[in-house]
C-alpha atoms as a PDB file:
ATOM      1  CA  UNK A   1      52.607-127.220  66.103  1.00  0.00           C
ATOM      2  CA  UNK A   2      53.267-130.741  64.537  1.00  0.00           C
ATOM      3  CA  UNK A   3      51.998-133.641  66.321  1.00  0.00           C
ATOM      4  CA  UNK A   4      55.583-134.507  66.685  1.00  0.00           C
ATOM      5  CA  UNK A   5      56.695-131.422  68.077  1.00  0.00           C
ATOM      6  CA  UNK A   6      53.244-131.957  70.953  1.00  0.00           C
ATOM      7  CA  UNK A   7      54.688-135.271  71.477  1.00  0.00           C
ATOM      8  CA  UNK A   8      58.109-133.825  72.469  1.00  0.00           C
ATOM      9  CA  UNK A   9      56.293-131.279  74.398  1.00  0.00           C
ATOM     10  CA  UNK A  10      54.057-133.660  76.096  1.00  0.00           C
ATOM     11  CA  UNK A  11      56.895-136.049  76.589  1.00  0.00           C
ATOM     12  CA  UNK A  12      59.354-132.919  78.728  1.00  0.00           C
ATOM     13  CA  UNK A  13      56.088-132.526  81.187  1.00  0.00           C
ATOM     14  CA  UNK A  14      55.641-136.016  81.943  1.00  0.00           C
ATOM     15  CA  UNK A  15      59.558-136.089  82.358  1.00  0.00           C
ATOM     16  CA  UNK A  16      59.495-133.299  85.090  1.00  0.00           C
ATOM     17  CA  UNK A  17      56.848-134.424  86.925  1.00  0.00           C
ATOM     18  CA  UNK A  18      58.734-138.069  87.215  1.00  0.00           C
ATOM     19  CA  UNK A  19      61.222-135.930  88.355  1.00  0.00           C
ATOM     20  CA  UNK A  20      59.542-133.807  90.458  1.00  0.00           C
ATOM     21  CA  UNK A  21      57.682-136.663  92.482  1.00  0.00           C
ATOM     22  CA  UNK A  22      61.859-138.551  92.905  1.00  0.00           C
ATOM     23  CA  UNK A  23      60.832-141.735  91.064  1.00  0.00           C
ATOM     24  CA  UNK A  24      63.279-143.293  88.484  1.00  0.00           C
ATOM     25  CA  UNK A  25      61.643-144.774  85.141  1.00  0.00           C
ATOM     26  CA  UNK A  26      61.450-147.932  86.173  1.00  0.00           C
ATOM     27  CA  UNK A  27      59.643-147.006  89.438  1.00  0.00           C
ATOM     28  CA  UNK A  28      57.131-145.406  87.572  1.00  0.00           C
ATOM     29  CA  UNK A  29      56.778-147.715  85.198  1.00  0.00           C
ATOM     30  CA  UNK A  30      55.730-150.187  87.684  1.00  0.00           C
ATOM     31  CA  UNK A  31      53.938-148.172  90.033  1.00  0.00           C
ATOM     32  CA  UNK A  32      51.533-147.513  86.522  1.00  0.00           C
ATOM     33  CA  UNK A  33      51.721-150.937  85.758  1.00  0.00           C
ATOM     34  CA  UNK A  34      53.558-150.663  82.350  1.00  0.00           C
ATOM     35  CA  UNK A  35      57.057-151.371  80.752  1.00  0.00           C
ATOM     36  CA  UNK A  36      59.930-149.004  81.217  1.00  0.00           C
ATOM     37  CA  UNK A  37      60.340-148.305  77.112  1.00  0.00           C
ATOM     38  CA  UNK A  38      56.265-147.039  77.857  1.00  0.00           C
ATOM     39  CA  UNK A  39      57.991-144.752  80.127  1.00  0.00           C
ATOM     40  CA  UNK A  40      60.894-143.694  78.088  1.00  0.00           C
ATOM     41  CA  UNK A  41      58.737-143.522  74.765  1.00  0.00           C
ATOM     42  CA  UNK A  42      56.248-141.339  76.276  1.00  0.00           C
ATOM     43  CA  UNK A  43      59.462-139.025  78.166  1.00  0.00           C
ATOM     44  CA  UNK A  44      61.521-138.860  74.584  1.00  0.00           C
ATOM     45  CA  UNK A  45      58.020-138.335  72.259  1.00  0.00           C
ATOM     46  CA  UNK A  46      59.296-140.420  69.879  1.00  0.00           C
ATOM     47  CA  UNK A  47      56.203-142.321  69.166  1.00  0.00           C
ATOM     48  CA  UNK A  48      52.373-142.507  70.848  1.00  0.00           C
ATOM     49  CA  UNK A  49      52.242-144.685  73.678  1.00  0.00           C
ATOM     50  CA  UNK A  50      48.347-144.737  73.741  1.00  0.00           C
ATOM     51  CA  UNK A  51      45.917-143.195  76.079  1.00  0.00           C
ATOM     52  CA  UNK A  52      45.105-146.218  78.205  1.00  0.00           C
ATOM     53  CA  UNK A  53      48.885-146.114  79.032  1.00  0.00           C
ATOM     54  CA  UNK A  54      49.000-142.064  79.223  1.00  0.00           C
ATOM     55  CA  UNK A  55      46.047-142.588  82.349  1.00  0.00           C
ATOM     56  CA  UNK A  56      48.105-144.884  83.605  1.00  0.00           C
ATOM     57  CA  UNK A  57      51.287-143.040  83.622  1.00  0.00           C
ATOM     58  CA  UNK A  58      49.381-140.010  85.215  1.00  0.00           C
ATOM     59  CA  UNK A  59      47.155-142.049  88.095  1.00  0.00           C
ATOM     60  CA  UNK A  60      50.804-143.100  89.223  1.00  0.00           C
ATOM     61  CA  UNK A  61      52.278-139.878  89.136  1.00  0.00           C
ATOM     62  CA  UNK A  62      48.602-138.743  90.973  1.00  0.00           C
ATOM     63  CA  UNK A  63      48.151-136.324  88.301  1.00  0.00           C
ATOM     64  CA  UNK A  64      44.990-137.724  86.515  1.00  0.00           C
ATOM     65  CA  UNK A  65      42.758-134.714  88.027  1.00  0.00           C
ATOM     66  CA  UNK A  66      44.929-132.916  85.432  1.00  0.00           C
ATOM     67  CA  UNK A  67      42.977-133.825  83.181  1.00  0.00           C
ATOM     68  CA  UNK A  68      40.203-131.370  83.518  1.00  0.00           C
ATOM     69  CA  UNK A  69      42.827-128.846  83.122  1.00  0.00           C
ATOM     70  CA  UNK A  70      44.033-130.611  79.948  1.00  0.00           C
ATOM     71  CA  UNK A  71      40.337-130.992  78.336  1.00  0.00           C
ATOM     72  CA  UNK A  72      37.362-129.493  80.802  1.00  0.00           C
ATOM     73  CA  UNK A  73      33.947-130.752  80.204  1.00  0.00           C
ATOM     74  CA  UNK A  74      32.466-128.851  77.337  1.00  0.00           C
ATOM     75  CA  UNK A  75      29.663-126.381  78.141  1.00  0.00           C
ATOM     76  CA  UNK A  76      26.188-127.264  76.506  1.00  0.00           C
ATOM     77  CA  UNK A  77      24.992-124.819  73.676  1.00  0.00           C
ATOM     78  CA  UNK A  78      21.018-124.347  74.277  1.00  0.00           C
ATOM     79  CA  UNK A  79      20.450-125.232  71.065  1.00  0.00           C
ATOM     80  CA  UNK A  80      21.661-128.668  71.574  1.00  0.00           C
ATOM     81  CA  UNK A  81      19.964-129.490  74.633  1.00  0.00           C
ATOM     82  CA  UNK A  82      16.490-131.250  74.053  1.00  0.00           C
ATOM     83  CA  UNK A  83      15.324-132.922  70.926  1.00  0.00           C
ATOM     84  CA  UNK A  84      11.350-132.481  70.063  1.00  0.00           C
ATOM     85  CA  UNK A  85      11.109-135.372  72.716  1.00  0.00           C
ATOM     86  CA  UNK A  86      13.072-134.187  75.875  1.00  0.00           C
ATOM     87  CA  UNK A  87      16.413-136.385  74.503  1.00  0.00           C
ATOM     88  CA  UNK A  88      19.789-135.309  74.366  1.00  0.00           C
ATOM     89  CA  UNK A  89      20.630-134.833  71.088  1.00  0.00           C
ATOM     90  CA  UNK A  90      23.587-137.112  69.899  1.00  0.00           C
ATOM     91  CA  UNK A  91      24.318-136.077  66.324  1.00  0.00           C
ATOM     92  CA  UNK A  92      23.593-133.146  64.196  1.00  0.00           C
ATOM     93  CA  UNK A  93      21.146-132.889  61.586  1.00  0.00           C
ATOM     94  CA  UNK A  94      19.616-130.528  59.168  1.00  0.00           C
ATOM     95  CA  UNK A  95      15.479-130.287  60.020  1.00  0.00           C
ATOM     96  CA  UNK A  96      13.286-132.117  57.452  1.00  0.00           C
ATOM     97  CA  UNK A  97      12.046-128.221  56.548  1.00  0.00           C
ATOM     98  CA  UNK A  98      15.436-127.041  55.434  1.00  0.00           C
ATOM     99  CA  UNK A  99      16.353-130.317  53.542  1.00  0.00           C
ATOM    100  CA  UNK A 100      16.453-129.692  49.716  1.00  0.00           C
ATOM    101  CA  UNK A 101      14.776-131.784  47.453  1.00  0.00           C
ATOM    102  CA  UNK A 102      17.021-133.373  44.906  1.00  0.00           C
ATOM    103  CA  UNK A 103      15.960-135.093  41.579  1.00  0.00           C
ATOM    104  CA  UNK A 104      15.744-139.122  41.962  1.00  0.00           C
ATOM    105  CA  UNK A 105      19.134-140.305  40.281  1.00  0.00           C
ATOM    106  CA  UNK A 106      19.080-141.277  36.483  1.00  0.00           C
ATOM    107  CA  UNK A 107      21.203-143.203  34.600  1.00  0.00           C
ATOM    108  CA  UNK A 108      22.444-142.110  31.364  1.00  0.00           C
ATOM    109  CA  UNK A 109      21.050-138.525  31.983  1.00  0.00           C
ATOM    110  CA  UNK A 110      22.204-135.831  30.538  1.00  0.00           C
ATOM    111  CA  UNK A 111      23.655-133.059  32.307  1.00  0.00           C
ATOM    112  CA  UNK A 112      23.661-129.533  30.708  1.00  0.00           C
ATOM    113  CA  UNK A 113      26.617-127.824  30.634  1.00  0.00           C
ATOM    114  CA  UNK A 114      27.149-124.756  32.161  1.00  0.00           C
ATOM    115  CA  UNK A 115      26.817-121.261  29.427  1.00  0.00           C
ATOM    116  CA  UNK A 116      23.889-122.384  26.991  1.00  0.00           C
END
């Protein structure tokens, strides 16, 4: 699917559940504290209305729990769990022992080509 086409898709739920709790666009837009073209941007998915707005939208429509079903906490791999010093690990990183070494750069060297 094309971001546009989740938009659209995105924009039909939030549409039906405006519909399904009887509030009108403007309602909603100020129970969630934003304009009504937030609203009817968001319903048509003609354009991102941003995720600050998005919670918004859904903690007025008291659907934010939702969003465990739309993106649960990941599960942690074991082999991501500790660093050497009992820290969670925050990036990724090859170990010192499986790093290559390279040749210092050179200028003006010569590189060999390939079939001699």
């Amino acid at each position: 699917m094309s971001n546009q086409a989740i938009l659209v898709m995105l924009g039909e739920r939030f549409l039906q559940a405006r519909l399904n709790e009887g509030l009108e666009q403007i309602e909603l837009a100020e129970k969630a504290g934003v304009n009504v073209s937030t609203v009817q941007s968001l319903e048509n998915g003609k354009r991102s209305v941003g995720l600050e707005k998005i919670i918004a939208i859904l903690r007025a429509l008291d659907k934010l729990h939702e969003l465990d079903n739309f993106m649960p906490k990941p599960p942690v791999r074991s082999a991501s769990l500790l660093t050497n010093k009992n820290q969670v690990r925050k990036r990724v990183s090859k170990r010192k022992e499986d790093k290559q070494d390279s040749e210092p750069f050179q200028w003006n060297k010569t590189i060999a080509a390939s079939g001699d």
